[in-house]
Protein backbone atom coordinates (compact mmCIF):
# COMPACT_ATOMS: atom_id res chain seq x y z
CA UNK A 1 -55.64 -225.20 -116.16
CA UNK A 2 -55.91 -228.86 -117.47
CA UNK A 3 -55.20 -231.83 -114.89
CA UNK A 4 -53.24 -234.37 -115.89
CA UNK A 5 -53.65 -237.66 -113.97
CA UNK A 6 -50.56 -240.38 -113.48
CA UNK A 7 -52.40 -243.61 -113.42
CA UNK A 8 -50.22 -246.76 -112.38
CA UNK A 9 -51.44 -249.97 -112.57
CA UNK A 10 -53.18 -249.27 -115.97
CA UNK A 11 -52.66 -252.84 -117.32
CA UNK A 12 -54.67 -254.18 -114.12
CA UNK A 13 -57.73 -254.71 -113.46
CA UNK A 14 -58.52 -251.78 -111.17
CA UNK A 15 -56.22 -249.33 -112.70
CA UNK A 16 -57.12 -249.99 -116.34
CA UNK A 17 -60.91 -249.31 -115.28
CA UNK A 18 -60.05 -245.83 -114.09
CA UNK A 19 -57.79 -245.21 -117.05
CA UNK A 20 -61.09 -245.90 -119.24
CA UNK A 21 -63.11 -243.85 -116.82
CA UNK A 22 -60.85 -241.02 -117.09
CA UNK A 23 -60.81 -240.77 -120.67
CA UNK A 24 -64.33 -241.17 -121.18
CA UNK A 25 -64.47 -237.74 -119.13
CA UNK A 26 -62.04 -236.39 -121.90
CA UNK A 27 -59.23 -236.07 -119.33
CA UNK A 28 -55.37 -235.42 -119.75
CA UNK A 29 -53.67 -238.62 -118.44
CA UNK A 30 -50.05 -240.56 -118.24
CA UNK A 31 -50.38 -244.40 -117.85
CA UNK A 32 -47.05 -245.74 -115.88
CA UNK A 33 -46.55 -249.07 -116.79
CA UNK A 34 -44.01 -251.86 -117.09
CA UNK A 35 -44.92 -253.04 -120.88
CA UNK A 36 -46.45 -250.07 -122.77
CA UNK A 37 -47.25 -253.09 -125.82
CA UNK A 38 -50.07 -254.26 -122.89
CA UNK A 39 -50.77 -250.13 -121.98
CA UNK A 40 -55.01 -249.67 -123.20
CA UNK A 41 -54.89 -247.58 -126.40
CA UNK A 42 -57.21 -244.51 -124.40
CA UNK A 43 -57.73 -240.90 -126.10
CA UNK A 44 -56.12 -238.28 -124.22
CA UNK A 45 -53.19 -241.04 -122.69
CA UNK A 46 -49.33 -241.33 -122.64
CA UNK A 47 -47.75 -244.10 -122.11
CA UNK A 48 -44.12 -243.84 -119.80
CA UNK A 49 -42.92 -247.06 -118.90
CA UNK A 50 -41.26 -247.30 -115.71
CA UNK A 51 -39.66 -250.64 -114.44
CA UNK A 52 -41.40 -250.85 -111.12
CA UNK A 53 -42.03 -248.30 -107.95
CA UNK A 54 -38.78 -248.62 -107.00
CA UNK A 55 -37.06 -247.34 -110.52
CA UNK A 56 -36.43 -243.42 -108.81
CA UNK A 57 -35.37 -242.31 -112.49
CA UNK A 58 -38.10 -243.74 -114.05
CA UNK A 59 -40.91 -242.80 -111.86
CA UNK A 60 -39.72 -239.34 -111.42
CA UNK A 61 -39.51 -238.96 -114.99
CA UNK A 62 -42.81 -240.60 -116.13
CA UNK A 63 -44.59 -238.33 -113.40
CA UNK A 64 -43.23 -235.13 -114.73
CA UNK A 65 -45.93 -232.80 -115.11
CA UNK A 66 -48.27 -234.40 -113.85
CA UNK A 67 -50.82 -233.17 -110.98
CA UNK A 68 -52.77 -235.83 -109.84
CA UNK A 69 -51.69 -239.45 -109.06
CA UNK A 70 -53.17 -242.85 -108.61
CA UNK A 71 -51.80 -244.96 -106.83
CA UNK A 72 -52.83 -248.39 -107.32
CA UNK A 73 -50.66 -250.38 -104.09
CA UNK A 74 -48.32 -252.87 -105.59
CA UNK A 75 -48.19 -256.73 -105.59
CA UNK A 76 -47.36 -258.30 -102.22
CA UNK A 77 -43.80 -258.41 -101.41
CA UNK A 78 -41.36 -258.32 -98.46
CA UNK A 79 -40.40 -254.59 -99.41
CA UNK A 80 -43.75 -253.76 -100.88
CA UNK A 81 -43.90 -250.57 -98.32
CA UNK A 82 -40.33 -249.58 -99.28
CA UNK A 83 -41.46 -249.39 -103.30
CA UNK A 84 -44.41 -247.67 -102.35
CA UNK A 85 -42.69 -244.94 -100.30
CA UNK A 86 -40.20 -244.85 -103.41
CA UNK A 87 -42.97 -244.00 -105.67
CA UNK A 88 -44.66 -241.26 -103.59
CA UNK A 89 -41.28 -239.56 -102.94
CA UNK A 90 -40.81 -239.59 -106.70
CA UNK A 91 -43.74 -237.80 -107.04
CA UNK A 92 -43.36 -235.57 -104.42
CA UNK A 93 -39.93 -234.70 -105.78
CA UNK A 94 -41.84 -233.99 -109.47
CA UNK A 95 -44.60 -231.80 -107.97
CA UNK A 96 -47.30 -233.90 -107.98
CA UNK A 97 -49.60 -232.83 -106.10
CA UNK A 98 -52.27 -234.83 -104.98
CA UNK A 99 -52.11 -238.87 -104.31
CA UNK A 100 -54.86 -240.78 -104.30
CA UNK A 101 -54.18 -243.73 -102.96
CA UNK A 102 -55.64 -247.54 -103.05
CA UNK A 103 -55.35 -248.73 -99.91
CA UNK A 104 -57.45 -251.41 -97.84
CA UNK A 105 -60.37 -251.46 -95.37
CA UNK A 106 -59.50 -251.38 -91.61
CA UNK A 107 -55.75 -250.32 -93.03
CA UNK A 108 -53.88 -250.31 -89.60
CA UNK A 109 -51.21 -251.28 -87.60
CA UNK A 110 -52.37 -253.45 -85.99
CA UNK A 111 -54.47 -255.30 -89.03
CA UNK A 112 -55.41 -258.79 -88.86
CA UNK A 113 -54.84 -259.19 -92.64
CA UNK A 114 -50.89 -258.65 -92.15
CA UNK A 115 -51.05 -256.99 -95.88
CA UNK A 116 -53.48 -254.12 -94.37
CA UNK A 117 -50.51 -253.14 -91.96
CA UNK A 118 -48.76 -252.36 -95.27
CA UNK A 119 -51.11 -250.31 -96.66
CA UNK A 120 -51.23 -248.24 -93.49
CA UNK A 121 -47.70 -247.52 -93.51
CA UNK A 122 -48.09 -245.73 -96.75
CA UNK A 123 -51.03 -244.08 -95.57
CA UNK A 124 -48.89 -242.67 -92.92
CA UNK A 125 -45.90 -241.73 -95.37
CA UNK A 126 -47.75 -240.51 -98.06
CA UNK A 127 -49.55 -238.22 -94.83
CA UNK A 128 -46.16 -237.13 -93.40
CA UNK A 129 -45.35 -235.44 -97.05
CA UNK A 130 -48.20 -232.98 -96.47
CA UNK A 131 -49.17 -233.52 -100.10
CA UNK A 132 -52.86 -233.45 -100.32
CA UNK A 133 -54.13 -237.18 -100.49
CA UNK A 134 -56.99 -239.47 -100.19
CA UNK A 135 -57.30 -243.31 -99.54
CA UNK A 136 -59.68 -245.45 -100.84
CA UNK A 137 -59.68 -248.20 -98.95
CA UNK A 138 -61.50 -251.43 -100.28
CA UNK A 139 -62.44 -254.62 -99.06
CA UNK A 140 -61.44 -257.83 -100.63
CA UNK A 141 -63.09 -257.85 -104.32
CA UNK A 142 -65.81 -260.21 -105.34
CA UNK A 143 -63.56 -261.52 -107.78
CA UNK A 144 -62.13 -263.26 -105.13
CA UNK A 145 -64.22 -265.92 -104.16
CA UNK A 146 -64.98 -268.24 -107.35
CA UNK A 147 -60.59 -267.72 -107.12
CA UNK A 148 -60.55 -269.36 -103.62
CA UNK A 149 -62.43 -272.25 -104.88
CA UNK A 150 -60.22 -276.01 -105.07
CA UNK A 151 -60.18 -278.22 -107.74
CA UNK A 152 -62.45 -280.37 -105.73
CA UNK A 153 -65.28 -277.29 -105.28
CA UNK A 154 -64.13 -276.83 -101.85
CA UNK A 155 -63.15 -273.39 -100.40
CA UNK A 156 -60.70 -274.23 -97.18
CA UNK A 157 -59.77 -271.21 -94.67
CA UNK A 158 -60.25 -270.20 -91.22
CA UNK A 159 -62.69 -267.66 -92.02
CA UNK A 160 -65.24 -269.21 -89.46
CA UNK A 161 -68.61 -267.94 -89.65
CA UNK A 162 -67.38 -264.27 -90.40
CA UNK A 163 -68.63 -262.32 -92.91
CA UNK A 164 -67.11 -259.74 -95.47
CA UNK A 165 -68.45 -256.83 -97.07
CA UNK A 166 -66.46 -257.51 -100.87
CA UNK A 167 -67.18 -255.05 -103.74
CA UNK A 168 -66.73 -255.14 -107.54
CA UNK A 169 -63.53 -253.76 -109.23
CA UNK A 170 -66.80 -251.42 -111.15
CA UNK A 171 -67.70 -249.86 -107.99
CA UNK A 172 -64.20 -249.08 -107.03
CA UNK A 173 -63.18 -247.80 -110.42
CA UNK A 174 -66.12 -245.82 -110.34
CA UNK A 175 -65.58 -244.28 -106.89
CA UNK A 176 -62.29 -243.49 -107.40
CA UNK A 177 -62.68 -242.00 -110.68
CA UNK A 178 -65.32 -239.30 -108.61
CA UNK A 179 -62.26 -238.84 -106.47
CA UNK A 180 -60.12 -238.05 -109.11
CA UNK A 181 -62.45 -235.51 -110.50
CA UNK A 182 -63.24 -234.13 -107.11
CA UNK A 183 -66.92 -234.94 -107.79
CA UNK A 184 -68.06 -234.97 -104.92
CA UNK A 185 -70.22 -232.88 -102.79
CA UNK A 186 -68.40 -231.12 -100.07
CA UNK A 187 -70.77 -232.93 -97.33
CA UNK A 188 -69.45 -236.17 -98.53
CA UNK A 189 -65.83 -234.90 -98.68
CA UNK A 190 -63.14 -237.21 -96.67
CA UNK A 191 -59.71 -237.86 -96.32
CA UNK A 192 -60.75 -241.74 -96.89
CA UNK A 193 -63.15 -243.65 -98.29
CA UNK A 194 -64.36 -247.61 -97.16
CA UNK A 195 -65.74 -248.89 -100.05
CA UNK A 196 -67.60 -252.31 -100.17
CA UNK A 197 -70.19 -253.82 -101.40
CA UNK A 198 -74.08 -253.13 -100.02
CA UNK A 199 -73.82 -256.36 -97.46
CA UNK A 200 -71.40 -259.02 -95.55
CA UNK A 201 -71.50 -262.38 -96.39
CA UNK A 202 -70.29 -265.85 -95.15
CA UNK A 203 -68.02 -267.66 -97.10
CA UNK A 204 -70.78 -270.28 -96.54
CA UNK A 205 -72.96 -268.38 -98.22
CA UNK A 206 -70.60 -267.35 -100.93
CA UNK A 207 -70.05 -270.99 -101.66
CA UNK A 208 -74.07 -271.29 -102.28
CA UNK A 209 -74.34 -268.42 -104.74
CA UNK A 210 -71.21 -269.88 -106.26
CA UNK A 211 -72.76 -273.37 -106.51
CA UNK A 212 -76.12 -271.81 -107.90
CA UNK A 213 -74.88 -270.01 -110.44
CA UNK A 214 -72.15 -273.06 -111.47
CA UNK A 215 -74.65 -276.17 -111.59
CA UNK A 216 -71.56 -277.66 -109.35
CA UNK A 217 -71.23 -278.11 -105.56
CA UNK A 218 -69.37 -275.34 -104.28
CA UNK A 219 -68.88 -275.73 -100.22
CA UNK A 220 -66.98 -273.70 -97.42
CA UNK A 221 -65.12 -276.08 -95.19
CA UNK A 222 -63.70 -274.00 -92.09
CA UNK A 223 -60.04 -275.47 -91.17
CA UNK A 224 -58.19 -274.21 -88.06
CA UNK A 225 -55.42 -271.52 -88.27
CA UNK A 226 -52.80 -274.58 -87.38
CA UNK A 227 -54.86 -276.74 -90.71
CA UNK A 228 -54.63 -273.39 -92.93
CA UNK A 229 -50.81 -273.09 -92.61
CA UNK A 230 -49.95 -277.14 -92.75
CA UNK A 231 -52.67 -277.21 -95.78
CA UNK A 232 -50.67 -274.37 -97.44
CA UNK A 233 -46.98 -275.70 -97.26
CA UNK A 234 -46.92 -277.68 -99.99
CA UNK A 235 -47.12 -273.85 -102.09
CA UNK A 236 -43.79 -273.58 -101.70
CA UNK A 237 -44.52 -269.39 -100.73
CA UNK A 238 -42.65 -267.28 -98.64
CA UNK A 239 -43.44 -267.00 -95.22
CA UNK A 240 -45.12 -263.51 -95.86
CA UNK A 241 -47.26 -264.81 -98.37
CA UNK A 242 -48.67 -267.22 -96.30
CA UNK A 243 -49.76 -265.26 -93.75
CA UNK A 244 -51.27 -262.75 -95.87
CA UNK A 245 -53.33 -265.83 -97.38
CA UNK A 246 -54.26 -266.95 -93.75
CA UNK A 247 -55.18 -263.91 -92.35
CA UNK A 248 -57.23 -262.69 -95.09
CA UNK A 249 -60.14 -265.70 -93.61
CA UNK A 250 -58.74 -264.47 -89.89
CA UNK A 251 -59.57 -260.91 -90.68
CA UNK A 252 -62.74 -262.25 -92.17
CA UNK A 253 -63.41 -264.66 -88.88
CA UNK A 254 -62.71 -261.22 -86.59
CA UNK A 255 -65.11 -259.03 -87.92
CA UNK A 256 -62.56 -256.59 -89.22
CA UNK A 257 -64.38 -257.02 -92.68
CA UNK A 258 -67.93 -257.08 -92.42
CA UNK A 259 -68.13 -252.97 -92.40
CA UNK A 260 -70.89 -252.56 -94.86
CA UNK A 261 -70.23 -248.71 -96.20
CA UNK A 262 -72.84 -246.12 -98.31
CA UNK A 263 -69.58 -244.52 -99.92
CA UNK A 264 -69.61 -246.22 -103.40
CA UNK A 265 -73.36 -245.17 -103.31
CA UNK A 266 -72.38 -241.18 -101.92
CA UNK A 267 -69.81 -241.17 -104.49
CA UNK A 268 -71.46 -242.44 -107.54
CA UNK A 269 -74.99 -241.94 -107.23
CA UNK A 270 -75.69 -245.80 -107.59
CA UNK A 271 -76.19 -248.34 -105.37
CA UNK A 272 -72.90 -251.12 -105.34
CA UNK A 273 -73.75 -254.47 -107.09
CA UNK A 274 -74.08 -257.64 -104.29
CA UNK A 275 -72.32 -260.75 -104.96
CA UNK A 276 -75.06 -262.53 -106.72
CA UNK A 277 -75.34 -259.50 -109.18
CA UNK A 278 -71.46 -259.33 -109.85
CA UNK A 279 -71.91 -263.03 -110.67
CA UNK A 280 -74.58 -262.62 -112.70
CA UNK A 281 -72.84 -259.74 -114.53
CA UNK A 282 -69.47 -260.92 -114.94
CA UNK A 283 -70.37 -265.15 -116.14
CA UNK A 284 -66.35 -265.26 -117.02
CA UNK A 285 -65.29 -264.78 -113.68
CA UNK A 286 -66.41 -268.17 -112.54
CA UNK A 287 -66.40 -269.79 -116.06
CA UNK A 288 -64.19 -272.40 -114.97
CA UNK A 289 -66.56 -273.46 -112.11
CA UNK A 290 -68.56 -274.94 -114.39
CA UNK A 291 -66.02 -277.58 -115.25
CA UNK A 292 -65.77 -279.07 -111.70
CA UNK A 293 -67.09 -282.14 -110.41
CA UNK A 294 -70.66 -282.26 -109.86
């Protein structure tokens, strides 16, 4: 019997990556998005828009008949856990069933990173339904460090002298897509999966790869939690926002992120790329860096 795979965030940067993954293995899949015009043309793929997790009727219908989902976890927002339990009770209610789920290292309640404490309450939901699951929890990407970086070449955050593990959107599309497939060995077979990238790193030291590759002068300047929140007022964000932006550099500062993990390299049979190699790989990620002040 053919799977067919429900793949959300297709339009994304991690979910388009499996989509292309997927199809490249010649497999059956239904891309939920919100604009099907921006939906990757992929053989083998349906489109079904759907107007966000929370659209019951939509979700329920686009994941009709279909086996397996991924899950990518929405964008930040105050009810972000209520949309994702909306989503994976839609599917439940279809018959999906299997969710794989993209969740975040050191997901708990607890977290540091107040966004992680999302992600483990719909680890626990999507548990509670007794459909079959896995989480693939990743640490922050690569990707976003030349982001953090000021007009004025500076990266500001209480991050300390911690150091995080960060992996490439590659080596978590890859990963996943072996989870999708169930190809993996049953040695290496786990309800979750921590993937990062092959070593931890300061943001001090992220700032010199950054500054090396650039030709600019890229430097980490630590502020205090109390300098991190007055420096950030003048965003205008919601309170929740903010202290998912601060406590990404406290859960950095802690130690909750500098797991280094061998399961991109179990579940792919290649190693995952360090910074410097993403950098060197992926020049249009920090294009702009280039531009900066020297």
């Amino acid at each position: 019997m053919t799977t067919v795979f429900g793949v959300t965030g297709a339009t994304g940067l991690l979910g388009g990556r499996v989509a292309e993954r997927l199809a490249a293995e010649g497999a059956e899949q239904r891309l939920l998005v919100r604009d099907p015009a921006r939906a990757p043309d992929l053989p083998g793929a349906q489109v079904a828009r759907v107007e966000g997790y929370d659209d019951a009727a939509g979700m329920r219908a686009a994941l009709t008949g279909v086996d397996t989902l991924f899950l990518v976890s929405g964008r930040e927002a105050p009810d972000r856990v209520a949309q994702h339990v909306a989503a994976v009770d839609a599917a439940v209610e279809v018959g999906v069933s299997r969710i794989v789920y993209v969740s975040f290292l050191g997901a708990a309640p607890d977290a540091t990173f107040t966004f992680g404490r999302d992600h483990w309450d719909t680890e626990q939901h999507i548990l509670a339904t007794g459909v079959r699951s896995t989480f693939v929890r990743d640490s922050f990407y690569h990707l976003m460090f030349p982001r953090l970086v000021g007009d004025d070449g500076v990266i500001r955050g209480p991050a300390g002298d911690g150091r995080v593990a960060s992996v490439a959107h590659d080596d978590v599309a890859d990963a996943a897509t072996a989870v999708l497939l169930d190809e993996i060995p049953e040695i290496d077979a786990l309800p979750a999966y921590d993937l990062t990238g092959p070593e931890a790193i300061s943001m001090a030291e992220a700032a010199a790869q950054l500054s090396r590759v650039s030709g600019r002068s890229i430097v980490y300047v630590p502020e205090t939690i109390e300098e991190a929140y007055a420096s950030r007022e003048g965003f205008g964000a919601p309170e929740f926002e903010v202290d998912g932006w601060v406590t990404s550099y406290t859960a950095i500062a802690s130690g909750d992120l500098e797991v280094v993990s061998s399961a991109v390299k179990r579940l792919t049979g290649h190693a995952a790329q360090t910074f410097a190699e993403w950098l060197s790989d992926n020049p249009d990620a920090w294009a702009r860096l280039r531009d900066l002040p020297r």
